[in-house]
C-alpha atoms as a PDB file:
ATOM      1  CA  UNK A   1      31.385  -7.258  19.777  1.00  0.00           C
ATOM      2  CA  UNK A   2      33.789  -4.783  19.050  1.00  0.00           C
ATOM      3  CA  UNK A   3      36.632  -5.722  16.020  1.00  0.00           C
ATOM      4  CA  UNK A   4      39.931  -5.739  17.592  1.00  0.00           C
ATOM      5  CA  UNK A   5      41.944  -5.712  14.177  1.00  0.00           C
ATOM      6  CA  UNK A   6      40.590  -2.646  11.802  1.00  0.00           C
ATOM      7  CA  UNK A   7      41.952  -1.548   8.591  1.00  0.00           C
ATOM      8  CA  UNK A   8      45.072   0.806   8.911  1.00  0.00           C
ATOM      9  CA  UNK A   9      46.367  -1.045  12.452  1.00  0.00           C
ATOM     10  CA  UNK A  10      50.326  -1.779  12.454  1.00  0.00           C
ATOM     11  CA  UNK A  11      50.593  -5.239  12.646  1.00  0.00           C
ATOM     12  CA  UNK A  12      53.589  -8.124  13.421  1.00  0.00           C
ATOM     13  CA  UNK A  13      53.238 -12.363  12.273  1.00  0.00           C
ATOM     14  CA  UNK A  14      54.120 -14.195  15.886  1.00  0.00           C
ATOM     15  CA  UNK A  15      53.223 -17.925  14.119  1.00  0.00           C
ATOM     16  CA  UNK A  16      52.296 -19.946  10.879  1.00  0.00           C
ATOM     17  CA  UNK A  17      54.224 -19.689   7.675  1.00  0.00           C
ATOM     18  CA  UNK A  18      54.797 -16.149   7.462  1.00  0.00           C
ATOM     19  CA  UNK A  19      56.664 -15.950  10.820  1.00  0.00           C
ATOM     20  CA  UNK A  20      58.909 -19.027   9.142  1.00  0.00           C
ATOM     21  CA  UNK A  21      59.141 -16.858   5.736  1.00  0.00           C
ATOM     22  CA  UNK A  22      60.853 -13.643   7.539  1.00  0.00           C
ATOM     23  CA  UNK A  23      64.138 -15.371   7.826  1.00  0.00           C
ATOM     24  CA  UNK A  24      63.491 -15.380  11.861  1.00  0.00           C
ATOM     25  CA  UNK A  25      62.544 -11.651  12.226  1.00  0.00           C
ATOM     26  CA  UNK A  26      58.749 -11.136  12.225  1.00  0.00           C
ATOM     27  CA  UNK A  27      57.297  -9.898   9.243  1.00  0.00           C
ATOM     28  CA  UNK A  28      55.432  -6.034   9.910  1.00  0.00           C
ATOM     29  CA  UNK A  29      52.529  -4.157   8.135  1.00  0.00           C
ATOM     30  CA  UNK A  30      49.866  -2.617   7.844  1.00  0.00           C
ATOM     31  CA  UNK A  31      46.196  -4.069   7.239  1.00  0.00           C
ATOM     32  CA  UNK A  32      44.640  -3.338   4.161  1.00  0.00           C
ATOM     33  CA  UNK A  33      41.138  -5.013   4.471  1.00  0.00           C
ATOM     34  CA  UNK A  34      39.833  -7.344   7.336  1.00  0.00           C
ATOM     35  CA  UNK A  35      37.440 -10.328   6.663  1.00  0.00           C
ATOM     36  CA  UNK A  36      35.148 -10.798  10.009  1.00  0.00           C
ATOM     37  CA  UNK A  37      33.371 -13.191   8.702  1.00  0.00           C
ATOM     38  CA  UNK A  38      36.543 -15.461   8.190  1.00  0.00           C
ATOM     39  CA  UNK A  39      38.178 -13.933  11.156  1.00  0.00           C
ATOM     40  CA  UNK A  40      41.561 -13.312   8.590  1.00  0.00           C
ATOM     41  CA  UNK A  41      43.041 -10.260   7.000  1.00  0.00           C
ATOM     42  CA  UNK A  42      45.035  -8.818   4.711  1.00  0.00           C
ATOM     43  CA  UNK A  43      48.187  -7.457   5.491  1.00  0.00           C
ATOM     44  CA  UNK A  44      50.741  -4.991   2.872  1.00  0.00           C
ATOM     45  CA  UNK A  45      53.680  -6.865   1.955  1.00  0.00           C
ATOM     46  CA  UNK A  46      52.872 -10.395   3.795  1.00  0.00           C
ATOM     47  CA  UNK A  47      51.769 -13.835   2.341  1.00  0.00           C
ATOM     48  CA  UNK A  48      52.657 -13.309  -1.071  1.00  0.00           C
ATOM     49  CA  UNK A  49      51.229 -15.379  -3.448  1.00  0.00           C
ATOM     50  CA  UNK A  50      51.643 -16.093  -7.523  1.00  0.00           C
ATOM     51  CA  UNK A  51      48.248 -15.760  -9.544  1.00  0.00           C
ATOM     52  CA  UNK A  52      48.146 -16.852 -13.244  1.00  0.00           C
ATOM     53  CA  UNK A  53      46.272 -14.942 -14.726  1.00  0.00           C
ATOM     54  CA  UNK A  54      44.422 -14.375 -18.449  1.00  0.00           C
ATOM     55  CA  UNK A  55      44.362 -11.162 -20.497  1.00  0.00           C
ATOM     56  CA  UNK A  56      41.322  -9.260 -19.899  1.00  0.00           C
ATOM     57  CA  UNK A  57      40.525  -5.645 -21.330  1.00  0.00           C
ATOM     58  CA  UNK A  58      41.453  -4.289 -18.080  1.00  0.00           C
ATOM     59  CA  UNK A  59      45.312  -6.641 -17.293  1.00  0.00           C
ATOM     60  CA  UNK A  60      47.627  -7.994 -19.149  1.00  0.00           C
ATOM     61  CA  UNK A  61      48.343 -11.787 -18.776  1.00  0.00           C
ATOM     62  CA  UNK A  62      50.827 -13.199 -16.424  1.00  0.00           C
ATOM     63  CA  UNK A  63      52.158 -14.347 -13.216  1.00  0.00           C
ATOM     64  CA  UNK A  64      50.868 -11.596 -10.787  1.00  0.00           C
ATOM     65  CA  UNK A  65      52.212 -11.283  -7.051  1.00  0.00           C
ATOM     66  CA  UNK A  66      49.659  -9.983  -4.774  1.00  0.00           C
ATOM     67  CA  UNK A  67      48.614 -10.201  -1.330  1.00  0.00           C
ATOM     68  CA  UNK A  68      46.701 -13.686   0.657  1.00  0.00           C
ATOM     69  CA  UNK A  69      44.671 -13.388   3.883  1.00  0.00           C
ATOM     70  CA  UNK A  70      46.165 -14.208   7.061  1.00  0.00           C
ATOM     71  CA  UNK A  71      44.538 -15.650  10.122  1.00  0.00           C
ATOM     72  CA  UNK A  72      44.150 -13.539  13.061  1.00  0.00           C
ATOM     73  CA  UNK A  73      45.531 -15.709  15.464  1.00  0.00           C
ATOM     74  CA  UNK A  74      49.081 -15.388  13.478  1.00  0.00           C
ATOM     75  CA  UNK A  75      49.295 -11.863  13.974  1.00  0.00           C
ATOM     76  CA  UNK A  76      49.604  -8.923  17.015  1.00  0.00           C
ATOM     77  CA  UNK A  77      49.164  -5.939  17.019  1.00  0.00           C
ATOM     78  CA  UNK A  78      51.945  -3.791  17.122  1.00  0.00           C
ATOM     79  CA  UNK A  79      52.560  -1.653  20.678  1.00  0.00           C
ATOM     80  CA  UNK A  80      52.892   2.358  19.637  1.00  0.00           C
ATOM     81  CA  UNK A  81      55.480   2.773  22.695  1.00  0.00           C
ATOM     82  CA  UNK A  82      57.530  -0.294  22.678  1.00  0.00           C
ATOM     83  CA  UNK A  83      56.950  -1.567  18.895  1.00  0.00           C
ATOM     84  CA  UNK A  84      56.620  -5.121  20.439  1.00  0.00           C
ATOM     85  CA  UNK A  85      53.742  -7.455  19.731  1.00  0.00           C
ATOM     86  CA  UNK A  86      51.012  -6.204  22.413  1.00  0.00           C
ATOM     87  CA  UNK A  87      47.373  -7.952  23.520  1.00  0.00           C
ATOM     88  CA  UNK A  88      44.842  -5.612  23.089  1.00  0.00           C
ATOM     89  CA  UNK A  89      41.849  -4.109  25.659  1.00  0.00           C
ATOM     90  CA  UNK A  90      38.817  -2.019  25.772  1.00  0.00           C
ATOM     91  CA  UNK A  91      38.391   0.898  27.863  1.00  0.00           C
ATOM     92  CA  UNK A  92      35.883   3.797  28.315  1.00  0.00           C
ATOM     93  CA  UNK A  93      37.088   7.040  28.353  1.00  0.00           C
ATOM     94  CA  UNK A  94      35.890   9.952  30.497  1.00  0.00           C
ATOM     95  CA  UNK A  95      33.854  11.766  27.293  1.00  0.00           C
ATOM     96  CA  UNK A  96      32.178   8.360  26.814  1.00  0.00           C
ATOM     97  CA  UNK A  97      34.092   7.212  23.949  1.00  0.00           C
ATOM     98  CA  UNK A  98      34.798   3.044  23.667  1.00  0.00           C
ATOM     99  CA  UNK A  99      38.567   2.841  22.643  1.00  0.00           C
ATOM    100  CA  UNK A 100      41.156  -0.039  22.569  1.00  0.00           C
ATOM    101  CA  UNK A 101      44.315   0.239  24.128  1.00  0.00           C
ATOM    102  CA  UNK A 102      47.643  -1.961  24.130  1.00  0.00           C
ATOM    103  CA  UNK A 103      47.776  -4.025  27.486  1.00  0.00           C
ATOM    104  CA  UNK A 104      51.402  -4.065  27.668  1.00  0.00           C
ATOM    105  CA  UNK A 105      52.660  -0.232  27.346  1.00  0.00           C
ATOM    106  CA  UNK A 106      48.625   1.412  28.327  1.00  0.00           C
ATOM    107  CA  UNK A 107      48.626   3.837  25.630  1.00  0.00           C
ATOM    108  CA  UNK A 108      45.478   4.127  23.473  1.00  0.00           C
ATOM    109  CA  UNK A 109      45.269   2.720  20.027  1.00  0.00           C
ATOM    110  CA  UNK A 110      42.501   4.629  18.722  1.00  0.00           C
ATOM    111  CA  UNK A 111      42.694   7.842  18.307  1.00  0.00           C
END
């Protein structure tokens, strides 16, 4: 099965904490890393979490804020004509090539 969420992909939170976080506009980004196995990912700049963490030759100590994985059914992808949350398909293409596309506006994600 082809991955419908891939590193790099523009992304909006439709549900779960995150969507509650934004103040009632959706959070955006972009995914950094994507955990199939999970079915989550990790998104710049959403679901922000405090580590405590210990000296070590490489960090200093403290509170660090990074980055938690979301769940994919929280998220959408984000439409590259509208900038809406889109549902996304498969298509082939006439040279062969297996791309996805955004159902609402047609236009081809991959490029």
């Amino acid at each position: 099965m082809a991955a419908k969420f891939k590193k790099g992909d523009r992304v909006i939170v439709v549900a779960g904490e995150e969507r509650k976080r934004g103040g009632g506009a959706a959070r955006t980004g972009q995914i950094l890393k994507v955990y199939p196995d999970e079915d989550r990912v990790l998104i710049q700049g959403v679901n922000m979490v405090k580590r405590h963490t210990k000296q070590s030759a490489r960090s200093q100590g403290g509170i660090v804020t990074k980055e938690a994985p979301v769940h994919i059914s929280n998220i959408a992808h984000i439409d590259p004509k509208t900038g809406g949350p889109t549902r996304i398909g498969f298509k082939t293409l006439q040279d062969g090539r297996k791309v996805r596309f955004a159902k609402k506006s047609g236009e081809v994600i991959d490029v």
